[in-house]
Protein backbone atom coordinates (compact mmCIF):
# COMPACT_ATOMS: atom_id res chain seq x y z
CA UNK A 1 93.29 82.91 86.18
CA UNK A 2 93.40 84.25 82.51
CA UNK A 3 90.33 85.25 81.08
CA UNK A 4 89.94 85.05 77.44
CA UNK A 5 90.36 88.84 76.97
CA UNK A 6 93.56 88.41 78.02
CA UNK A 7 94.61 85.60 76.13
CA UNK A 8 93.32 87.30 72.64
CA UNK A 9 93.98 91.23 73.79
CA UNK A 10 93.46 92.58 70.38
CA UNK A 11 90.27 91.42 69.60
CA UNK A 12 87.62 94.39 69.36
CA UNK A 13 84.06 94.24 69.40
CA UNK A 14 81.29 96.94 69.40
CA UNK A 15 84.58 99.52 68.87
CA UNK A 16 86.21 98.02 72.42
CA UNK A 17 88.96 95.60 73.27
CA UNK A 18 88.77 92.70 74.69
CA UNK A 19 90.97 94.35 77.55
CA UNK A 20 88.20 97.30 77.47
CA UNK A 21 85.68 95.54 78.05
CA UNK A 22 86.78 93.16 80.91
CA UNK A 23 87.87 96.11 82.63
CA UNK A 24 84.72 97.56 81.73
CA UNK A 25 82.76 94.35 83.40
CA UNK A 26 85.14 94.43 86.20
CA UNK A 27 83.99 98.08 87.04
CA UNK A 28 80.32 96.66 86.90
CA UNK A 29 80.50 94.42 89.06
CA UNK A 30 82.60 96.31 91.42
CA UNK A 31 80.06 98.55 91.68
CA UNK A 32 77.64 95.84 91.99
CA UNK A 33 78.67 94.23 95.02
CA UNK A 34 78.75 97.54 96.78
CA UNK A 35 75.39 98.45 96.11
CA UNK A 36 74.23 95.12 97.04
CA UNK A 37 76.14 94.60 100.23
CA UNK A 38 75.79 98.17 100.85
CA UNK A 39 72.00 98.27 100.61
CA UNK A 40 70.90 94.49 101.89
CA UNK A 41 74.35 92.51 103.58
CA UNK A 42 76.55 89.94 102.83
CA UNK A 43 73.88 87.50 102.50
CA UNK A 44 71.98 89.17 99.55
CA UNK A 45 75.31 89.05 97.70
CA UNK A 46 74.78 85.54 95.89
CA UNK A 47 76.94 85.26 91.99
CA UNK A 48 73.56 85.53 90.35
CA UNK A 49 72.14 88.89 92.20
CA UNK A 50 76.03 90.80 92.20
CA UNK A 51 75.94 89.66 88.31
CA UNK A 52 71.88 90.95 87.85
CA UNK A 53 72.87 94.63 89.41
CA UNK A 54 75.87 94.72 86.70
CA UNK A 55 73.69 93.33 84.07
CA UNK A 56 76.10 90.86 83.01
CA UNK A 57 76.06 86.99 83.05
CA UNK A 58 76.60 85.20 85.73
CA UNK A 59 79.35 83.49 84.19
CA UNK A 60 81.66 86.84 83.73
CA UNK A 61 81.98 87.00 87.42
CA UNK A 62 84.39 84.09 87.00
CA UNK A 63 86.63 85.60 84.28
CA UNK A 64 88.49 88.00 87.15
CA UNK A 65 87.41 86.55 90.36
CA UNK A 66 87.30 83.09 92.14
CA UNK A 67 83.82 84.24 93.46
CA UNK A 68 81.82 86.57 95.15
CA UNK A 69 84.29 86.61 98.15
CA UNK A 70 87.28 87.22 96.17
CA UNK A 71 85.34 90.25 94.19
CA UNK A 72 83.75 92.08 97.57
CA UNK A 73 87.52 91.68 99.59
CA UNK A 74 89.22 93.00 95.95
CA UNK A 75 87.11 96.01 95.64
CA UNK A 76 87.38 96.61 99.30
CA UNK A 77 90.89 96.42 99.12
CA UNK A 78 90.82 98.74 96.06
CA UNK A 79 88.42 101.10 97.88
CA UNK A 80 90.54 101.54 100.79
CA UNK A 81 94.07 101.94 98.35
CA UNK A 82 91.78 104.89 96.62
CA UNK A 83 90.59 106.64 100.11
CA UNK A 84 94.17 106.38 101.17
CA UNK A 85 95.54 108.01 98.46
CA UNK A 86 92.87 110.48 97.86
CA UNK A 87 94.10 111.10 101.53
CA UNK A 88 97.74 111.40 101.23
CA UNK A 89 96.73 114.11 98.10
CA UNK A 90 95.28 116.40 100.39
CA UNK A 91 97.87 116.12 103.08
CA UNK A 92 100.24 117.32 100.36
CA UNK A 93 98.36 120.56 99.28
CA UNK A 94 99.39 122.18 102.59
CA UNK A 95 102.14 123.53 104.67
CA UNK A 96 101.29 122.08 108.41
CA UNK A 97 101.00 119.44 109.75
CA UNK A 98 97.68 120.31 111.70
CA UNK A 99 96.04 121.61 107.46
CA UNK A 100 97.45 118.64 106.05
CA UNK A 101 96.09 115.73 109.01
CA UNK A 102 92.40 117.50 108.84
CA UNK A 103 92.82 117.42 104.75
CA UNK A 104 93.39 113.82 104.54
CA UNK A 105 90.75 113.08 107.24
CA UNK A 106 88.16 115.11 105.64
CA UNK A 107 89.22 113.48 102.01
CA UNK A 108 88.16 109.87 104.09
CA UNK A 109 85.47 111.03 106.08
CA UNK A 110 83.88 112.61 102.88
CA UNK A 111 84.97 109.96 100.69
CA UNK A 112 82.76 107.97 102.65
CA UNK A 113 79.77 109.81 104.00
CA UNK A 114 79.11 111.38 100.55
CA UNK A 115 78.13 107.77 99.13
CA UNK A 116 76.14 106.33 102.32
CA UNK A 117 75.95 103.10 100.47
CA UNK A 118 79.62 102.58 99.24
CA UNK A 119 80.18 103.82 103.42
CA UNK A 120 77.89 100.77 104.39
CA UNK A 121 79.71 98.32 102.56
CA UNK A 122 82.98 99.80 103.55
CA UNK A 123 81.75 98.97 107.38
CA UNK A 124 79.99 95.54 107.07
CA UNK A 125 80.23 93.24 109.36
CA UNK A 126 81.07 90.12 107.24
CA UNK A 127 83.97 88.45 108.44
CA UNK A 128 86.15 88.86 105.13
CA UNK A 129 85.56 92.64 105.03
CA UNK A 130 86.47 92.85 108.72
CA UNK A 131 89.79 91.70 108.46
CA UNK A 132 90.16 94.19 105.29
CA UNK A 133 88.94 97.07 107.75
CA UNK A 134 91.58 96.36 110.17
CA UNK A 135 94.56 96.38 107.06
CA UNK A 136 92.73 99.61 106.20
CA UNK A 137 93.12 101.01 109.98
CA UNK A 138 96.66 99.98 109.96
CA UNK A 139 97.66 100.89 106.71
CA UNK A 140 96.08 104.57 106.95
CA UNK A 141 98.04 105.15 110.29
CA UNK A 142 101.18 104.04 108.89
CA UNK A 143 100.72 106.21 105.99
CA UNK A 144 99.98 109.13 108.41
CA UNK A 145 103.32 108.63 110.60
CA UNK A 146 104.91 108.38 107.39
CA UNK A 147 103.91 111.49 106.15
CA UNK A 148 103.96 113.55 109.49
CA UNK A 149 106.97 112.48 111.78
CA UNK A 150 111.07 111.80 111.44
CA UNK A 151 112.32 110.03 114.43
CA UNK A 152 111.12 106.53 114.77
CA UNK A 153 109.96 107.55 117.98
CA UNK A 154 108.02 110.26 116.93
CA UNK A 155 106.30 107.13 114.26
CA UNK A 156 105.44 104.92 116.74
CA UNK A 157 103.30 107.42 118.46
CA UNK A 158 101.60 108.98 115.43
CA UNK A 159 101.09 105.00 114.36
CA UNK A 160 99.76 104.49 117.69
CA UNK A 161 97.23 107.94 117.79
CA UNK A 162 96.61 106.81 113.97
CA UNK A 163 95.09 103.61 114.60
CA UNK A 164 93.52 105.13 117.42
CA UNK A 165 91.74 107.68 115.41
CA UNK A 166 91.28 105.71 112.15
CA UNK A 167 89.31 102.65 113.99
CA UNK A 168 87.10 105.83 116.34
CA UNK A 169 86.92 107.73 113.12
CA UNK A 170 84.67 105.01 111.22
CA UNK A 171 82.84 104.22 114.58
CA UNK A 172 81.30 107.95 114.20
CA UNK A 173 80.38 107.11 110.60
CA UNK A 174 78.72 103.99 111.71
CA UNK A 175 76.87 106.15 114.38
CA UNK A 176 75.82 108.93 111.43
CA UNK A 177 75.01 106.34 108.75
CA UNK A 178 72.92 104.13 111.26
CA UNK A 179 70.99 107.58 112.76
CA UNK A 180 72.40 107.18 116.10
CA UNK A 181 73.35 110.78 116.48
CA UNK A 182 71.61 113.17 114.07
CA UNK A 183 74.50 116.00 114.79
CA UNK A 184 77.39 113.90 113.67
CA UNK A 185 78.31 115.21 110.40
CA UNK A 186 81.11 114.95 108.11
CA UNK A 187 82.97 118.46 109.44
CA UNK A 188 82.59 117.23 113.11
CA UNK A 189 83.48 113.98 112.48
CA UNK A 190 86.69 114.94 110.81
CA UNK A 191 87.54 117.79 113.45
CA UNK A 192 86.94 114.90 116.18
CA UNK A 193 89.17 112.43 114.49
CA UNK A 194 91.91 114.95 113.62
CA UNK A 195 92.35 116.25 117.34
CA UNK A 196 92.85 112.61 117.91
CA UNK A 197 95.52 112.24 115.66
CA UNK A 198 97.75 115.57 116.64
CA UNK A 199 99.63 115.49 119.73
């Protein structure tokens, strides 16, 4: 799909590119179907209430995405590439491998937990963002053998502990974010899911 900001890139208007400012409504409504799914569910996410919460038309919605799906499993995907490398960051800014795993699990623990809303839509329930989830479990542990192990043997089991810890590791958020267990925090949540990941 090419939007007509991309067909006529030059263009300016109010001192902004065309490119400017459909990245600039992309952003919005990014942001928009967060908020909304993070605050009410899937079902409250309709065109016309993700395009009311950017305060843009409805009809901008269709210049980057096929529709409301595409947009929430897009930004969910982009979400998840962001935590992961936010993660892989702090595994780098230390010299063990215990330091660097409880880095890169606090960077996702408190990526989350710090924006309870952007952390309920990163754990809804609707089918499309479930499947995402599960990519997200998979590709975080696969990132984490990467970084931490040589032998392949020595990958499999980190991918294996990984997965393990990734898919427990945004249970306990679930469990904080819903009030399930008042003592769950982000420190103890990322201490838990680290010892999980370490052999």
């Amino acid at each position: 799909m090419v939007s007509s900001a991309e067909r006529n890139p030059s263009r300016t208007y109010g001192g902004a590119s065309a490119i400017q400012r459909l990245d600039d409504r992309r952003q919005r409504l990014q942001s928009a179907v967060v908020a909304i799914i993070g605050r009410a569910g899937w079902a409250a996410a309709t065109v016309r209430a993700v395009a009311a919460e950017a305060g843009i038309g409805p009809r901008f919605l269709y210049e980057s995405y096929s529709d409301v799906d595409d947009l929430a499993t897009s930004t969910y995907d982009e979400l998840g590439a962001k935590l992961i490398s936010d993660a892989v960051t702090a595994y780098g800014k230390h010299d063990n491998v215990a330091d660097s795993a409880h880095a890169a699990v606090g960077s996702i623990v408190h990526g989350l937990l710090d924006d309870p809303v952007r952390a309920k839509f990163f754990l809804s329930e609707a089918p499309g963002l479930v499947a995402r989830r599960i990519e997200f479990i998979t590709n975080s542990s696969e990132e984490f053998a990467r970084l931490s192990t040589e032998t392949p043997d020595e990958r499999l089991a980190s991918r294996r502990r990984g997965i393990f810890a990734a898919a427990g590791g945004l249970e306990l958020i679930r469990i904080r974010l819903d009030g399930e267990d008042e003592s769950l925090d982000a420190d103890s949540i990322t201490d838990t899911v680290t010892n999980a990941l370490l052999p």
